[in-house]
N, C-alpha and C. Protein backbone atom coordinates (compact mmCIF):
# COMPACT_ATOMS: atom_id res chain seq x y z
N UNK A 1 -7.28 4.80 16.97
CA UNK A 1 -8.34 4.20 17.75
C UNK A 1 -7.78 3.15 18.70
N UNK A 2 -6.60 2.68 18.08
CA UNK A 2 -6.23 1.03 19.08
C UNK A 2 -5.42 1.80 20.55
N UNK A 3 -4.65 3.38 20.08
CA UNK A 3 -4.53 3.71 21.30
C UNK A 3 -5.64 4.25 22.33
N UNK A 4 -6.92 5.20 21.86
CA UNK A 4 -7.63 5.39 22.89
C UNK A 4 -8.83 3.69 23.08
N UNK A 5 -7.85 2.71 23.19
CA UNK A 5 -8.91 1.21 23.20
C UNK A 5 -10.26 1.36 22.77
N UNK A 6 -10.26 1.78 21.19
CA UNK A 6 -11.35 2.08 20.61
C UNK A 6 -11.49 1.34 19.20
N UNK A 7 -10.50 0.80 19.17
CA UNK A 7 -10.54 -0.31 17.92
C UNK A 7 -11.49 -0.80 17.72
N UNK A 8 -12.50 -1.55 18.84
CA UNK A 8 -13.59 -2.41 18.23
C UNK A 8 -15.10 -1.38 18.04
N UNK A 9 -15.12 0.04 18.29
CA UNK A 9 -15.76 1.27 17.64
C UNK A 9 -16.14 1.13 16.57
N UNK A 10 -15.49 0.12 15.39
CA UNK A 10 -15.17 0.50 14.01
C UNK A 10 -15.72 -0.78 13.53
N UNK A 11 -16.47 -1.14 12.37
CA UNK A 11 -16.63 -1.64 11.95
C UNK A 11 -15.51 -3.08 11.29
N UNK A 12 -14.61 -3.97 11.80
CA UNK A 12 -13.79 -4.11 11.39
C UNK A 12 -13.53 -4.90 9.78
N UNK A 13 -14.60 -5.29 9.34
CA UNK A 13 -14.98 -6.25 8.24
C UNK A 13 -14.70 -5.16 7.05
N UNK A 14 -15.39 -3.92 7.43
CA UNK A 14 -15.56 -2.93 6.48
C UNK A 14 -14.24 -2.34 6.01
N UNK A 15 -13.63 -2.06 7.54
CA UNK A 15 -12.19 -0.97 7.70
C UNK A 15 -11.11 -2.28 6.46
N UNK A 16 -11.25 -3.57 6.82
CA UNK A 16 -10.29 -4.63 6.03
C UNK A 16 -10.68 -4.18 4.52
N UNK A 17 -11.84 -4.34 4.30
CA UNK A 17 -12.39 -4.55 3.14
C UNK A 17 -11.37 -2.97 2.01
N UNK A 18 -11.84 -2.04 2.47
CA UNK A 18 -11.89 -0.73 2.09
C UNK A 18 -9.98 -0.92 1.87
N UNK A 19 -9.53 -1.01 2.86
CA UNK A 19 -8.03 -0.98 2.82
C UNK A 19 -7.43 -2.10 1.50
N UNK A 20 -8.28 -3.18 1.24
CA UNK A 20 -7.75 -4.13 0.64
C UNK A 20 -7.96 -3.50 -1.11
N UNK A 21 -9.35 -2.88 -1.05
CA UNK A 21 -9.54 -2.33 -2.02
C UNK A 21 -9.03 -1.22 -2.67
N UNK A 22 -7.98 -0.81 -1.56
CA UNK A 22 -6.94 0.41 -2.11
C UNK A 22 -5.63 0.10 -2.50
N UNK A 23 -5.39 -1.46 -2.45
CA UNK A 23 -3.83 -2.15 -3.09
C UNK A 23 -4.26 -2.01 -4.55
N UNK A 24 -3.13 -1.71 -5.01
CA UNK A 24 -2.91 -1.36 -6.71
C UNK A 24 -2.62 -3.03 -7.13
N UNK A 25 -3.10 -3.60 -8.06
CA UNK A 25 -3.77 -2.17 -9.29
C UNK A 25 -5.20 -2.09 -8.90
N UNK A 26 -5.31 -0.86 -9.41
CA UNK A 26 -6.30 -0.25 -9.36
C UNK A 26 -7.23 -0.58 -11.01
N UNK A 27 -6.82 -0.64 -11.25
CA UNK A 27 -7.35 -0.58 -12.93
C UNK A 27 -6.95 0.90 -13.57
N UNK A 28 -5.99 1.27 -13.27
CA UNK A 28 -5.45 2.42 -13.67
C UNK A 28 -3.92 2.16 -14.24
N UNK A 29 -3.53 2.60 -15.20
CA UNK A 29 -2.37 2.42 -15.54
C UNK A 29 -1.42 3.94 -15.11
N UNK A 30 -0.45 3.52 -14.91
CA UNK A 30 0.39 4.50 -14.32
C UNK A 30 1.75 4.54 -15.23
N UNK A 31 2.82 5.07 -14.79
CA UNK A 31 3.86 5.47 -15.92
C UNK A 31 5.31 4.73 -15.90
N UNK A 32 5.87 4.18 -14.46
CA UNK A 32 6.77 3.63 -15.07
C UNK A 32 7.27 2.52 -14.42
N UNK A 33 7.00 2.41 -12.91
CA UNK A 33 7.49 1.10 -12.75
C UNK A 33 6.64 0.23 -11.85
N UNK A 34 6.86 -1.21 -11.91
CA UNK A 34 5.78 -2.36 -11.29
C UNK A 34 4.62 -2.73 -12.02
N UNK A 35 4.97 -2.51 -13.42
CA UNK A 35 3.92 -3.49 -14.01
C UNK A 35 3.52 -4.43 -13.99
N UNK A 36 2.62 -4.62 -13.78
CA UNK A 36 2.11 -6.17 -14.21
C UNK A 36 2.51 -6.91 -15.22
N UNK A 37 2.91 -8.09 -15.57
CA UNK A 37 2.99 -8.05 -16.97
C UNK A 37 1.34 -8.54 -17.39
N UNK A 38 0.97 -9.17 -16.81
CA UNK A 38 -0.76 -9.48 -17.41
C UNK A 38 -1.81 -8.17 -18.05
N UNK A 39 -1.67 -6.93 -16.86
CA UNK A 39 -2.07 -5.86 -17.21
C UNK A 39 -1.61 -4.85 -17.33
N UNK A 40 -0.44 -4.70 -16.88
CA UNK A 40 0.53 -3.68 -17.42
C UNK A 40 -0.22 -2.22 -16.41
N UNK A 41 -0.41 -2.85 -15.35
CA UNK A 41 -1.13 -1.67 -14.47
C UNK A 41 0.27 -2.02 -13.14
N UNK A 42 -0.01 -1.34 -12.26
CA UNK A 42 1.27 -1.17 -11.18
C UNK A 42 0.36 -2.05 -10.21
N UNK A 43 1.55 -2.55 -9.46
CA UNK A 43 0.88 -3.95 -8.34
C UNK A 43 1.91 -3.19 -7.48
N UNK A 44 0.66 -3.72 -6.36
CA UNK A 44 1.77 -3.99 -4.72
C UNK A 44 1.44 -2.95 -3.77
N UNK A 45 1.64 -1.60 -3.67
CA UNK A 45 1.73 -0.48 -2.85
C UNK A 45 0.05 -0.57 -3.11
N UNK A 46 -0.22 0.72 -1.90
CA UNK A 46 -1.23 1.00 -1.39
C UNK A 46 -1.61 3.12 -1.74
N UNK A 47 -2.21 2.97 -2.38
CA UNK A 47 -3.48 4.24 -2.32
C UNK A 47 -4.01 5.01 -1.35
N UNK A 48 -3.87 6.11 -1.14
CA UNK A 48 -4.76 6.82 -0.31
C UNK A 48 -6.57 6.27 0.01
N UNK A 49 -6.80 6.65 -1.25
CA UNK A 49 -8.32 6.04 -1.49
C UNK A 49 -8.13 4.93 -2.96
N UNK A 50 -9.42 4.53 -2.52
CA UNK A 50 -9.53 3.62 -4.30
C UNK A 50 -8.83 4.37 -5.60
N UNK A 51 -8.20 3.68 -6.18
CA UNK A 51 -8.06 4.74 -7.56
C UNK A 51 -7.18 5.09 -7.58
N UNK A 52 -6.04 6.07 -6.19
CA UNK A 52 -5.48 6.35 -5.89
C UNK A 52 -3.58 6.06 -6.68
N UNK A 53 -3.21 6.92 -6.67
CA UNK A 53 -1.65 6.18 -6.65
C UNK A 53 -1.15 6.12 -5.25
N UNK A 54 -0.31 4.61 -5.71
CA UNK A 54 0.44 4.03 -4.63
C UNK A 54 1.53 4.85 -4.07
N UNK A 55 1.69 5.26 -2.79
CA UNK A 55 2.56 6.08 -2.43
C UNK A 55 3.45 4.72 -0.56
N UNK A 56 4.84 4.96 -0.72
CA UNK A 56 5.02 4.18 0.63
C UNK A 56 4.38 4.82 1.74
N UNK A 57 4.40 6.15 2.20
CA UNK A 57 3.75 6.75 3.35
C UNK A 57 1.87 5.57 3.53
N UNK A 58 1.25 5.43 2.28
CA UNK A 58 -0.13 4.86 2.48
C UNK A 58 -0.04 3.64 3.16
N UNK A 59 0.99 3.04 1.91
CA UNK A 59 1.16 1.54 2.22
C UNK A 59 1.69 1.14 3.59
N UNK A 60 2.67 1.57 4.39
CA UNK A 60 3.27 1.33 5.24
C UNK A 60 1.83 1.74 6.66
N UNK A 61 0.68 2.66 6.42
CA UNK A 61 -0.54 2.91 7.17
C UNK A 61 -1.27 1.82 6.88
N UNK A 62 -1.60 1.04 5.50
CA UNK A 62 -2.32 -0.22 5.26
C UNK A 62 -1.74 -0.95 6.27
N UNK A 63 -0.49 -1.75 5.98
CA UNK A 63 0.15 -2.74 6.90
C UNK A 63 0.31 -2.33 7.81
N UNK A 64 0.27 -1.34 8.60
CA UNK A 64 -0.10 -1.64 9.93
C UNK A 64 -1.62 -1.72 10.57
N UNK A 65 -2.20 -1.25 9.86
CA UNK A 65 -3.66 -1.62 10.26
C UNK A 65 -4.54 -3.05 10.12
N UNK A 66 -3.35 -3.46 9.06
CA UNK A 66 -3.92 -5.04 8.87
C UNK A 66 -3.39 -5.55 9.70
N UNK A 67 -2.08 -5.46 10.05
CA UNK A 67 -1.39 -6.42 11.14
C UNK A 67 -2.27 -6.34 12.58
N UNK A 68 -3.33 -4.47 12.72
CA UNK A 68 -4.05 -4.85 13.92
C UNK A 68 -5.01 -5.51 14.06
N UNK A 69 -5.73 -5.52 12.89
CA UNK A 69 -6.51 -6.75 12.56
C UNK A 69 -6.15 -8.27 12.26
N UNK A 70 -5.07 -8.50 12.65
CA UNK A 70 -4.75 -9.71 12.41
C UNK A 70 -5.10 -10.30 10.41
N UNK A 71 -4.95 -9.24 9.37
CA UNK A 71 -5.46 -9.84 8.41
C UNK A 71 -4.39 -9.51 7.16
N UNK A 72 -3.46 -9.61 7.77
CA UNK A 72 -1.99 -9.75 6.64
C UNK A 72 -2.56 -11.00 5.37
N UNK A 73 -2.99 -11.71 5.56
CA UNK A 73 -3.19 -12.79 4.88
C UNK A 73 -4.70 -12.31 3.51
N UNK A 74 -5.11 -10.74 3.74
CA UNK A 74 -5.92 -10.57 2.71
C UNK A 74 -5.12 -10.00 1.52
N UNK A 75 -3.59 -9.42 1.80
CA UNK A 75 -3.39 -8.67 0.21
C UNK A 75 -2.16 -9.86 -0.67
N UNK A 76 -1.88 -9.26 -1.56
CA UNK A 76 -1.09 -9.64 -2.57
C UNK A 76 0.45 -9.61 -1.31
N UNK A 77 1.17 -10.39 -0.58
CA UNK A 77 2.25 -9.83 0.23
C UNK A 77 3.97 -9.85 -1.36
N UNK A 78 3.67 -10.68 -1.84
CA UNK A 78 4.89 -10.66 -2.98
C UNK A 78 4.75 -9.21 -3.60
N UNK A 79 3.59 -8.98 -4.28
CA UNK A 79 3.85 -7.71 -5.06
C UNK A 79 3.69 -6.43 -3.89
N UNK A 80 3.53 -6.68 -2.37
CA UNK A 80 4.26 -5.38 -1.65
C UNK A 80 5.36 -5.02 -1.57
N UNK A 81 6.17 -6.64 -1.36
CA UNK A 81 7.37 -6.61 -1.32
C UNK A 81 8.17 -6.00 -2.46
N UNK A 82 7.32 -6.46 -3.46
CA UNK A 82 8.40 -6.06 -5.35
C UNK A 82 7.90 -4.44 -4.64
N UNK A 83 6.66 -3.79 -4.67
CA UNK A 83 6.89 -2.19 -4.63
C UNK A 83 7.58 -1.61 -3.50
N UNK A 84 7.85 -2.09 -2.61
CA UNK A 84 8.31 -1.14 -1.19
C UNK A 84 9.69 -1.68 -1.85
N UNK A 85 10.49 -2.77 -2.40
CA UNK A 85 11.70 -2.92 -2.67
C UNK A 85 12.31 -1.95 -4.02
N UNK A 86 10.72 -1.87 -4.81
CA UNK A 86 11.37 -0.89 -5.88
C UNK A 86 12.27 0.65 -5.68
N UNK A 87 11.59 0.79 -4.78
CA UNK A 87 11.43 2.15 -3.83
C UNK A 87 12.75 2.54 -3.22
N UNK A 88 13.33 1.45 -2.89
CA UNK A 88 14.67 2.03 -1.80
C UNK A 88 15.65 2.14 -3.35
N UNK A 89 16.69 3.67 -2.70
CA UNK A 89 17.35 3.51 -3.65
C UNK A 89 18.75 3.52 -3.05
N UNK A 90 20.21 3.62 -3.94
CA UNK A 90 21.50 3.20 -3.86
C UNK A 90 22.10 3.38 -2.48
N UNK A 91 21.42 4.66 -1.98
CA UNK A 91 22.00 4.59 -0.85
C UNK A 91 21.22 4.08 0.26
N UNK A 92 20.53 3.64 0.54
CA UNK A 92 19.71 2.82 1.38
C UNK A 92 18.00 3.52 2.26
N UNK A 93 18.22 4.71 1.33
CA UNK A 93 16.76 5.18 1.34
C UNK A 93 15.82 4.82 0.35
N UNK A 94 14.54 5.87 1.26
CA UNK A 94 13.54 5.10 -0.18
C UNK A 94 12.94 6.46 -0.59
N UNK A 95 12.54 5.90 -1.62
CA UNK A 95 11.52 7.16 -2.63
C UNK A 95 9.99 6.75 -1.73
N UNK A 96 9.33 7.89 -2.16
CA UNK A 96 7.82 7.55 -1.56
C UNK A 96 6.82 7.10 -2.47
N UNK A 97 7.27 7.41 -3.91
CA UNK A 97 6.35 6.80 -5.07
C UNK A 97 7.42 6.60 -5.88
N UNK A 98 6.07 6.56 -7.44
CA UNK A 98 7.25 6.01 -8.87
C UNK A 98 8.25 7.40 -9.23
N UNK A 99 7.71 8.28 -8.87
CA UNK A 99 8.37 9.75 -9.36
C UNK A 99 9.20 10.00 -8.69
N UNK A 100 9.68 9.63 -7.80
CA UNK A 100 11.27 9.44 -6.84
C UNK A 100 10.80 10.34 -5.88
N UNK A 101 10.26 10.79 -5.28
CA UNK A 101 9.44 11.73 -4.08
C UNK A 101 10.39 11.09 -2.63
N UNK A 102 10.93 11.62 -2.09
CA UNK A 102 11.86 11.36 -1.15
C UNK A 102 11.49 12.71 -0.01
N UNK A 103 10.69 11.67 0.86
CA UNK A 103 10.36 12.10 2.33
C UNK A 103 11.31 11.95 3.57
N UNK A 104 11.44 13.07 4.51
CA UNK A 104 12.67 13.06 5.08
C UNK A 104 12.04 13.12 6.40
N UNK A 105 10.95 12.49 6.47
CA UNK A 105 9.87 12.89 8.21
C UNK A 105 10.56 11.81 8.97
C-alpha cells in the first residue's frame, strides 16, 4: 500500500493492533527454543496470524510495517532480538523457525 501511496486507505490503529497481537507468545507452547522462563511459551518472533508459530519470513514483514507506522515502540524489541538471534546459525545464516527451516529466497 505505502508503494501505490495508499497507506493511509487502512485503518492504521487496527493494522498496529492486529500485528502486535501476532508477537509470540501466543499462549501456546511450542517445542524447543525461546522460552520464557515465566511461561515456558516462546517470546519474540512474529506469527502469520494470532496463534500462529513464529517464523523469521513473518517477523521481518511485522518490523517493517511497524517501522511504517512509526510504532517500533509497541512490541517486546529484546525478546525479537533473543528470536531473530536464535535463528542465525554457525555459518552466518539463518533458519526461518525453531525446526531449522532454511530459506534460500
Amino acid at each position: 500500500m505505502e508503494l501505490m501511496n495508499g497507506l493511509d486507505e487502512m485503518d492504521k490503529q487496527k493494522v498496529i493492533e492486529w500485528i502486535v497481537s501476532c508477537q509470540l507468545p501466543s499462549g501456546k507452547p511450542l517445542s524447543k527454543l525461546l522460552r520464557s522462563p515465566q511461561t515456558n511459551l516462546f517470546v519474540g518472533g512474529f506469527g502469520g496470524n494470532i496463534g500462529h508459530d513464529a517464523h523469521l519470513l513473518y517477523t521481518m514483514s511485522a518490523v517493517q510495517v511497524l517501522c511504517m507506522y512509526d510504532a517500533m515502540d509497541r512490541i517486546n524489541k529484546e525478546n525479537l532480538v533473543t528470536f531473530i538471534s536464535s535463528l542465525q546459525k554457525e555459518d552466518g545464516s539463518f533458519a526461518g523457525d525453531e525446526w531449522g527451516e532454511i530459506d534460500t529466497r
